[in-house]
Protein backbone atom coordinates (compact mmCIF):
# COMPACT_ATOMS: atom_id res chain seq x y z
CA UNK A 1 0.00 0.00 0.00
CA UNK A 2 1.18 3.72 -0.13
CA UNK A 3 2.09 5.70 2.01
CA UNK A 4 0.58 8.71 0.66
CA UNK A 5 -1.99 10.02 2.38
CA UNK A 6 -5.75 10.48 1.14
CA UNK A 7 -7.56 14.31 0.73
CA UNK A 8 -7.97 15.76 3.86
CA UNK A 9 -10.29 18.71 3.95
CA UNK A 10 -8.90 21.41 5.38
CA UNK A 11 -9.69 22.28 9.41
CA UNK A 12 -8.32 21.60 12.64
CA UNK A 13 -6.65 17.95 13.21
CA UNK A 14 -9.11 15.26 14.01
CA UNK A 15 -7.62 12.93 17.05
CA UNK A 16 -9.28 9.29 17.63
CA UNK A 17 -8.39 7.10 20.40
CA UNK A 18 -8.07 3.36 19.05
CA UNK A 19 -8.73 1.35 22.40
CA UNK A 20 -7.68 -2.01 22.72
CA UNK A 21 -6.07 -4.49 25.52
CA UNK A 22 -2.37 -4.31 25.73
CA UNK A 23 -2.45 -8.24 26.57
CA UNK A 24 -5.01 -10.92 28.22
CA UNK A 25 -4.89 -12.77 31.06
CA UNK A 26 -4.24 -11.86 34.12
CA UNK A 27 -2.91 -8.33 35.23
CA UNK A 28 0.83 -7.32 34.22
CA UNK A 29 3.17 -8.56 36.68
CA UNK A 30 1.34 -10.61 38.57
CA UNK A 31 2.99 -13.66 39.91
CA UNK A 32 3.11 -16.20 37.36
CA UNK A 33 1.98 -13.71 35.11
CA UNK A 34 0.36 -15.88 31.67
CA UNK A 35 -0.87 -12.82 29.63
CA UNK A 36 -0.41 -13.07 26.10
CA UNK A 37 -0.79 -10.58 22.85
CA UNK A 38 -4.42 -10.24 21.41
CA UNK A 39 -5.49 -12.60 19.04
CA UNK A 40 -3.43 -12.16 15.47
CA UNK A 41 -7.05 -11.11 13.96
CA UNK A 42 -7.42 -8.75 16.60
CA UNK A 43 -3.85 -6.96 16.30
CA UNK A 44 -4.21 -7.11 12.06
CA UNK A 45 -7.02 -5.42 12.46
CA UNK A 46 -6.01 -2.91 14.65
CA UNK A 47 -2.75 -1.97 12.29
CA UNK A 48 -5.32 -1.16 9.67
CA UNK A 49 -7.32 1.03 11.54
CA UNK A 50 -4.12 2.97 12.68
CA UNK A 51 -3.43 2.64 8.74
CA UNK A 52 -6.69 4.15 7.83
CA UNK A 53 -6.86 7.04 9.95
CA UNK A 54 -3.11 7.98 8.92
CA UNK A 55 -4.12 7.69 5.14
CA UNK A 56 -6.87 10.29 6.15
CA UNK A 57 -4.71 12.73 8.28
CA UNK A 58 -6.07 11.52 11.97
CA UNK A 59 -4.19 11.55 14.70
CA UNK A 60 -4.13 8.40 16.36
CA UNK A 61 -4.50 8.96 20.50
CA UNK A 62 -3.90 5.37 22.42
CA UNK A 63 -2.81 4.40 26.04
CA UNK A 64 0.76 3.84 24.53
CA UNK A 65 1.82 -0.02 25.39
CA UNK A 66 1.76 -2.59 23.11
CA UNK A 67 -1.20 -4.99 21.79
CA UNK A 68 -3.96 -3.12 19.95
CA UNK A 69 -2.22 -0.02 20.78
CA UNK A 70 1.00 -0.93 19.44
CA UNK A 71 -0.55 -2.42 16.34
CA UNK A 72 -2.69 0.54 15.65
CA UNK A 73 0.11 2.90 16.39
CA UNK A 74 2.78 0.78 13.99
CA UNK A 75 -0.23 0.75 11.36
CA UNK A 76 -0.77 4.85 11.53
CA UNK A 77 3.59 4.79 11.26
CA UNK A 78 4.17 3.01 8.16
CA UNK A 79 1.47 5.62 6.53
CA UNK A 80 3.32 8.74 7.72
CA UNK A 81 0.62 9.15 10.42
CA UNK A 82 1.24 10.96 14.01
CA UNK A 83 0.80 8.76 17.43
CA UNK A 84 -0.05 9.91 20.51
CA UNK A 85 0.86 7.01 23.76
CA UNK A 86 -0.94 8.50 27.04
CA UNK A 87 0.91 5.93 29.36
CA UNK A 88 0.19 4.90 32.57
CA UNK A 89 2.74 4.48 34.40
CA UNK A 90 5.87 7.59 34.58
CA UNK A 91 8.27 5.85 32.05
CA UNK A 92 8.56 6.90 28.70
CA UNK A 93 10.86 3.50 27.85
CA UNK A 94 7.57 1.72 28.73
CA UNK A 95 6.26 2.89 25.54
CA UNK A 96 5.69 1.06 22.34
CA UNK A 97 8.61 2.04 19.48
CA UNK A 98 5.77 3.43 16.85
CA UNK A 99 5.15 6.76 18.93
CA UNK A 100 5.64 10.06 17.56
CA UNK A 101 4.39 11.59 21.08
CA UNK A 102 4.97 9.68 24.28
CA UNK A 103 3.13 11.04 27.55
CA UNK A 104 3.84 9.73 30.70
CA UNK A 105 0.40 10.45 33.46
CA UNK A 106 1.63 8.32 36.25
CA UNK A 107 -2.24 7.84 36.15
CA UNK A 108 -2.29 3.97 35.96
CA UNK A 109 -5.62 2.93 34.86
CA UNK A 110 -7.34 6.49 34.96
CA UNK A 111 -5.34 7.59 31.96
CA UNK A 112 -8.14 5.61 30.30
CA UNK A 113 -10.56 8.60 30.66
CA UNK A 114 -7.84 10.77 29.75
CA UNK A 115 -7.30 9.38 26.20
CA UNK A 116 -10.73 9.59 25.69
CA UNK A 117 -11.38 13.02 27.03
CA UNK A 118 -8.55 14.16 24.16
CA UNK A 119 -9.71 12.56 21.67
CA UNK A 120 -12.96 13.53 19.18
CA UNK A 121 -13.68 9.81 18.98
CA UNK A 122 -12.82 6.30 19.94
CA UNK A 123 -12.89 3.36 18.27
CA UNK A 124 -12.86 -0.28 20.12
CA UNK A 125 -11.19 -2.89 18.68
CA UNK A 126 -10.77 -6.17 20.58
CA UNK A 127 -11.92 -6.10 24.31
CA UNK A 128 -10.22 -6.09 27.87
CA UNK A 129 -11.79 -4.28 30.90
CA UNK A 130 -9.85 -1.60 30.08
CA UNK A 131 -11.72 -1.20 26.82
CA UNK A 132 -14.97 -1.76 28.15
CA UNK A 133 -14.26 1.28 30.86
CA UNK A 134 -12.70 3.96 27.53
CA UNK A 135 -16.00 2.43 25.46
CA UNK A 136 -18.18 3.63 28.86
CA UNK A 137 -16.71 6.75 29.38
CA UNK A 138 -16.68 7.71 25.77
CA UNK A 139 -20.32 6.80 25.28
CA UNK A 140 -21.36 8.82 28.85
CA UNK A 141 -19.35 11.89 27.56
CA UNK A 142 -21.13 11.57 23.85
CA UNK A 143 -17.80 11.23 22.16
CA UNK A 144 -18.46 9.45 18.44
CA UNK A 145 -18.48 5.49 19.36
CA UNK A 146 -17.14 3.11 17.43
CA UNK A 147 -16.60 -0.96 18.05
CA UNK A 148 -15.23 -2.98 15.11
CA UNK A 149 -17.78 -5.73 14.99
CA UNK A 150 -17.15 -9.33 16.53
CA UNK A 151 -13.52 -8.80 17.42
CA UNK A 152 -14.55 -6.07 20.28
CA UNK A 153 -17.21 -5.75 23.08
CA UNK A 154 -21.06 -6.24 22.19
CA UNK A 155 -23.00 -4.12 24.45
CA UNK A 156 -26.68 -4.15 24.49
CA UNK A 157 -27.02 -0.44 25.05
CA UNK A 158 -30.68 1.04 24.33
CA UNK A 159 -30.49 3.89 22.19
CA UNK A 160 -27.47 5.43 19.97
CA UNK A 161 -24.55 4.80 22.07
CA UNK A 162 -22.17 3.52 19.26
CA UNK A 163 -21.87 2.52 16.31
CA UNK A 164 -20.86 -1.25 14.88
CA UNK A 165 -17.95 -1.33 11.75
CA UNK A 166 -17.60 -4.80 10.43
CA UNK A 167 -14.15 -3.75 8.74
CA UNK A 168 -11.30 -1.17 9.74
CA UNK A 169 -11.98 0.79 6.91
CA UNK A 170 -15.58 1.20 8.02
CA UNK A 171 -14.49 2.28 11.72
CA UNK A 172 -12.16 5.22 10.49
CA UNK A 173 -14.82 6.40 7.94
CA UNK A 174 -17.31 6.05 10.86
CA UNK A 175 -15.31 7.83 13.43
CA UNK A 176 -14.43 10.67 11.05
CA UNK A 177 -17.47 11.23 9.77
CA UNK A 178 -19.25 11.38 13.07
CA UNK A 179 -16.96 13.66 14.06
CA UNK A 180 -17.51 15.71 11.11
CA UNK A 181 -21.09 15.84 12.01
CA UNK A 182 -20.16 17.19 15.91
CA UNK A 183 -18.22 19.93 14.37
CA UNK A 184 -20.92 20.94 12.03
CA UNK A 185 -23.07 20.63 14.66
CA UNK A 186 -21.51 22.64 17.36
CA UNK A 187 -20.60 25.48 15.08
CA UNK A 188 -24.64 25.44 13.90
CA UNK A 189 -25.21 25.73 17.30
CA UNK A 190 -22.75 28.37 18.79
CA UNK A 191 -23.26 30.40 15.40
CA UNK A 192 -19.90 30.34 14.10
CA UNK A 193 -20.58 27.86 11.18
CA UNK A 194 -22.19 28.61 7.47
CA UNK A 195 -25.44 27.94 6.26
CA UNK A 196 -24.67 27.38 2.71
């Protein structure tokens, strides 16, 4: 694939979170720790959504370790994309090697709401606890939703909490265009946009 980018209309950068466990099983460093990467399907798919948003001039916000948020973040890399690893802990070596920006909360687990809360969507691909809380508190704050079909949570949630992508080309477009939408939106409703 190229690594040239696709049009990008012009307007202030568009950042989306791509959430994602780091590994599964039980917690890091736990005695006898068994954790393992995400499922191969899982990480693939993840590199092309970080691939997708790149091609479209996103950047790409994640919790910064490895897993889905490596995968996304070497996928957004190899398309000239920018990466944005909110860590957890206060080490910047602890981040993965496809970061452009490396941020170090010494936030543990609450850095979850922080990615979201910087980002103008999120989308979900695989599922941890983790990514169940950043899918919660993205959906309670009305941030643009999006889980990539069967390889990430399946909430029954009544109304429009988020949106389903069967493919990671269909979660970027999602993402982006609901974020389009917000920004049309709010400037309708603050008066600052056009009418025609």
């Amino acid at each position: 694939m190229s690594a040239a980018k696709q049009h990008v209309p012009p307007g202030p950068t568009v950042y989306v979170a791509v959430v994602g466990p780091d590994r599964t099983g039980p917690a890091r460093g736990a005695s006898g720790d068994s954790a393992t990467e995400p499922p191969a399907e899982v990480v693939a798919a993840a590199e092309e959504v970080g691939a997708e948003l790149a091609r479209r001039g996103a950047f790409l916000v994640c919790g910064g370790l490895g897993g889905v948020m490596e995968a996304a973040c070497r996928g957004a890399a190899r398309h000239g994309g920018q990466t944005i690893g909110l860590l957890p802990g206060q080490d910047r070596a602890a981040g993965n090697s496809y970061l452009s920006v490396i941020l170090p909360t010494g936030l543990g687990e609450l850095r979850n709401g922080l990615v979201v809360a910087v980002s103008d969507a999120v989308i979900a691909v695989g599922g941890s606890w983790g990514t169940l809380s950043e899918i919660a508190l993205a959906v309670r704050t009305g941030k643009p939703t999006v889980v990539l079909g069967p390889l990430s949570w399946q909430i029954d949630y009544p109304g429009d909490g988020y949106a389903v992508a069967d493919t990671p080309r269909e979660a970027a477009d999602t993402a982006l265009r609901a974020v389009s939408h917000h920004v049309t939106a709010d400037k309708k409703r603050s008066g600052t946009g056009t009418t025609g």
